[in-house]
Structure formats: structure tokens, C-alpha cells
C-alpha atoms as a PDB file:
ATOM      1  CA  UNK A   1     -28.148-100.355 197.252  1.00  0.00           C
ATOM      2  CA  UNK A   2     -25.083-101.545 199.287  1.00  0.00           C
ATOM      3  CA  UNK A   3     -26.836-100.165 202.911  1.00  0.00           C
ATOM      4  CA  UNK A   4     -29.573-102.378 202.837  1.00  0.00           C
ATOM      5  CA  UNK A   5     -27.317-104.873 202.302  1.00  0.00           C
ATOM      6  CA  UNK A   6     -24.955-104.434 205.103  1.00  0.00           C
ATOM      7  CA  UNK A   7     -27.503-103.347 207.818  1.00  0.00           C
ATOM      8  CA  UNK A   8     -29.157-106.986 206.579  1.00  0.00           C
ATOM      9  CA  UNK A   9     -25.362-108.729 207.676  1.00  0.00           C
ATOM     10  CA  UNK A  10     -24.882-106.786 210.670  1.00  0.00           C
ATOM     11  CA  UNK A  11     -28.132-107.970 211.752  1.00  0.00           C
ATOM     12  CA  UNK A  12     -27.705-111.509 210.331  1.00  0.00           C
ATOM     13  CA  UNK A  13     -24.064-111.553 212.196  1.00  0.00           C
ATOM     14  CA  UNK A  14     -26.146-110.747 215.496  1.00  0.00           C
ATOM     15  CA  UNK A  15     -28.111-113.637 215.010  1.00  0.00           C
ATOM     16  CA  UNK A  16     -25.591-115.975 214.239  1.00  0.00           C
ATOM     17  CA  UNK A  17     -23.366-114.874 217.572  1.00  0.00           C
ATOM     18  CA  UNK A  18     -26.189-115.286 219.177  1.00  0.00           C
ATOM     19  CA  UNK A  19     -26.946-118.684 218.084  1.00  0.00           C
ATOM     20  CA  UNK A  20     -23.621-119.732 218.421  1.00  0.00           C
ATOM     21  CA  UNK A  21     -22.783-118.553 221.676  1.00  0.00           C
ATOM     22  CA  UNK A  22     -26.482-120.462 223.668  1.00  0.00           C
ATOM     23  CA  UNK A  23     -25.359-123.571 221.077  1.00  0.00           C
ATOM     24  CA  UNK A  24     -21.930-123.144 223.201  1.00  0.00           C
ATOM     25  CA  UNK A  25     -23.290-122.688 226.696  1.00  0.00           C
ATOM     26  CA  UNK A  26     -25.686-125.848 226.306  1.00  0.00           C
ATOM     27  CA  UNK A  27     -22.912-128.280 225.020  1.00  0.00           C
ATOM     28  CA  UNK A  28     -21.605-129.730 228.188  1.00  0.00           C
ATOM     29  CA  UNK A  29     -23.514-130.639 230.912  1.00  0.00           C
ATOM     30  CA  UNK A  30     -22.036-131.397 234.694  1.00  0.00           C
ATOM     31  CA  UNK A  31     -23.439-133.222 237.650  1.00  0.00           C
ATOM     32  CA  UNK A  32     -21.593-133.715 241.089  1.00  0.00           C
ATOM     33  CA  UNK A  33     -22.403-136.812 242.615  1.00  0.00           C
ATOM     34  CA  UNK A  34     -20.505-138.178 245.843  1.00  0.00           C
ATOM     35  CA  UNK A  35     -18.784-135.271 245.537  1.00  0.00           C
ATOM     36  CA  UNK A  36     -16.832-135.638 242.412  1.00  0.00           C
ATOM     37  CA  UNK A  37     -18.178-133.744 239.530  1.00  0.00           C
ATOM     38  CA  UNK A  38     -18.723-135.486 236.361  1.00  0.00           C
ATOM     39  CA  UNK A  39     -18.869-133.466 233.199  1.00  0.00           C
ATOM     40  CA  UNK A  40     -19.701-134.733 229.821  1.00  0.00           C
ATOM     41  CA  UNK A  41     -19.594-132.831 226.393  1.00  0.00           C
ATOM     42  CA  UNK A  42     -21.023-132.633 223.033  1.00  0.00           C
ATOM     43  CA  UNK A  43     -18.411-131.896 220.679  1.00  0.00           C
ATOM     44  CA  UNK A  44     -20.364-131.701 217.638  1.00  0.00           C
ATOM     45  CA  UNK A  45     -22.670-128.680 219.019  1.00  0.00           C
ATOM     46  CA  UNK A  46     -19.253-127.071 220.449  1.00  0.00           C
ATOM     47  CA  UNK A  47     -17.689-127.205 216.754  1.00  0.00           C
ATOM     48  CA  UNK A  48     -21.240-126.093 215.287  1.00  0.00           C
ATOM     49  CA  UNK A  49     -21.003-123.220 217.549  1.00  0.00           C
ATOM     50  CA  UNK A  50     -17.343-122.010 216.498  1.00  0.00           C
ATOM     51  CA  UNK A  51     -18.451-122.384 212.925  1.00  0.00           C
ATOM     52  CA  UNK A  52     -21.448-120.136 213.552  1.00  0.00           C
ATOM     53  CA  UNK A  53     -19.345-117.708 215.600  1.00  0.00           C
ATOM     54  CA  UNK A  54     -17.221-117.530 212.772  1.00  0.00           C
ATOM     55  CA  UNK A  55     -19.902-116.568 210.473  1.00  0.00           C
ATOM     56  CA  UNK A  56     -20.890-114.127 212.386  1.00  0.00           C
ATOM     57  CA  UNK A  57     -17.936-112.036 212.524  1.00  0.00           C
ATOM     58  CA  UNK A  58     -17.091-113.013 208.805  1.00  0.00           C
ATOM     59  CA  UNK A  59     -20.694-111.276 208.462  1.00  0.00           C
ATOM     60  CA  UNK A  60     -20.015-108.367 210.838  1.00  0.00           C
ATOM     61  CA  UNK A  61     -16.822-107.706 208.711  1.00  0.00           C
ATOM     62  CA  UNK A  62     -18.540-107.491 205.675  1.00  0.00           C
ATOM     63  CA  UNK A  63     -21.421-105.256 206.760  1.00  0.00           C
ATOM     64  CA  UNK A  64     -19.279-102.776 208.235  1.00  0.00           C
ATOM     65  CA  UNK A  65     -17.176-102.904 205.554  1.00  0.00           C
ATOM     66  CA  UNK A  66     -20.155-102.000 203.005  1.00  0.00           C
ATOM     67  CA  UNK A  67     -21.470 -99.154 205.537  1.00  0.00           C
ATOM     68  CA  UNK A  68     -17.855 -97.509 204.867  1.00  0.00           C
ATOM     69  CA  UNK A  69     -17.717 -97.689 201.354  1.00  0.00           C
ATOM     70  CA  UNK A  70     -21.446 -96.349 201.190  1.00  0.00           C
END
């Protein structure tokens, strides 16, 4: 009962890193102009993303964790 379980949160902890890492990547944007580079970023998407980074190796942990006591 416990495998389906954990392959189910090592799968859902792939998605979540995955999320988490494009919502990173896509929260600051930079443009040069005259050349001096402006930058600007989104600091709600870049705490989103450490939140569901988080979750995904809080998820990880727990999967792997239930594989080994299966």
C-alpha cells in the first residue's frame, strides 16, 4: 500500500521542481538600453517558486522515505 504512495510523491516532487524552477527562471526580466542594463523582478513569483521548490523536496523526502520502509 505504501509504494503506490511514494512512487505518486516522487513523481508529484518532480512536478513541483519543475514548476518551481521555470516559475524562477521567468521572474525577472532584463533589457539593455543605451548600454546600461535594466533589470526588473517579480518577487511574488520568485517566493512562489521557493515555496514550490520546497515542496518538492519535502515530497521527495517522503517518497523515498516510504520506498525504504516498504
Amino acid at each position: 500500500m505504501n509504494k503506490p504512495i511514494a512512487i505518486l510523491l516522487i513523481i508529484l516532487s518532480v512536478y513541483l521542481g519543475y514548476t518551481g524552477i521555470t516559475k524562477l527562471n521567468n521572474s525577472g526580466e532584463s533589457v539593455e538600453v543605451v548600454g546600461v542594463e535594466l533589470s526588473a523582478q517579480d518577487n511574488q513569483k520568485k517566493t512562489t517558486s521557493f515555496i514550490l521548490i520546497a515542496l518538492a523536496l519535502a515530497s521527495l523526502a517522503g517518497g523515498v522515505s516510504a520506498l525504504k520502509k516498504s
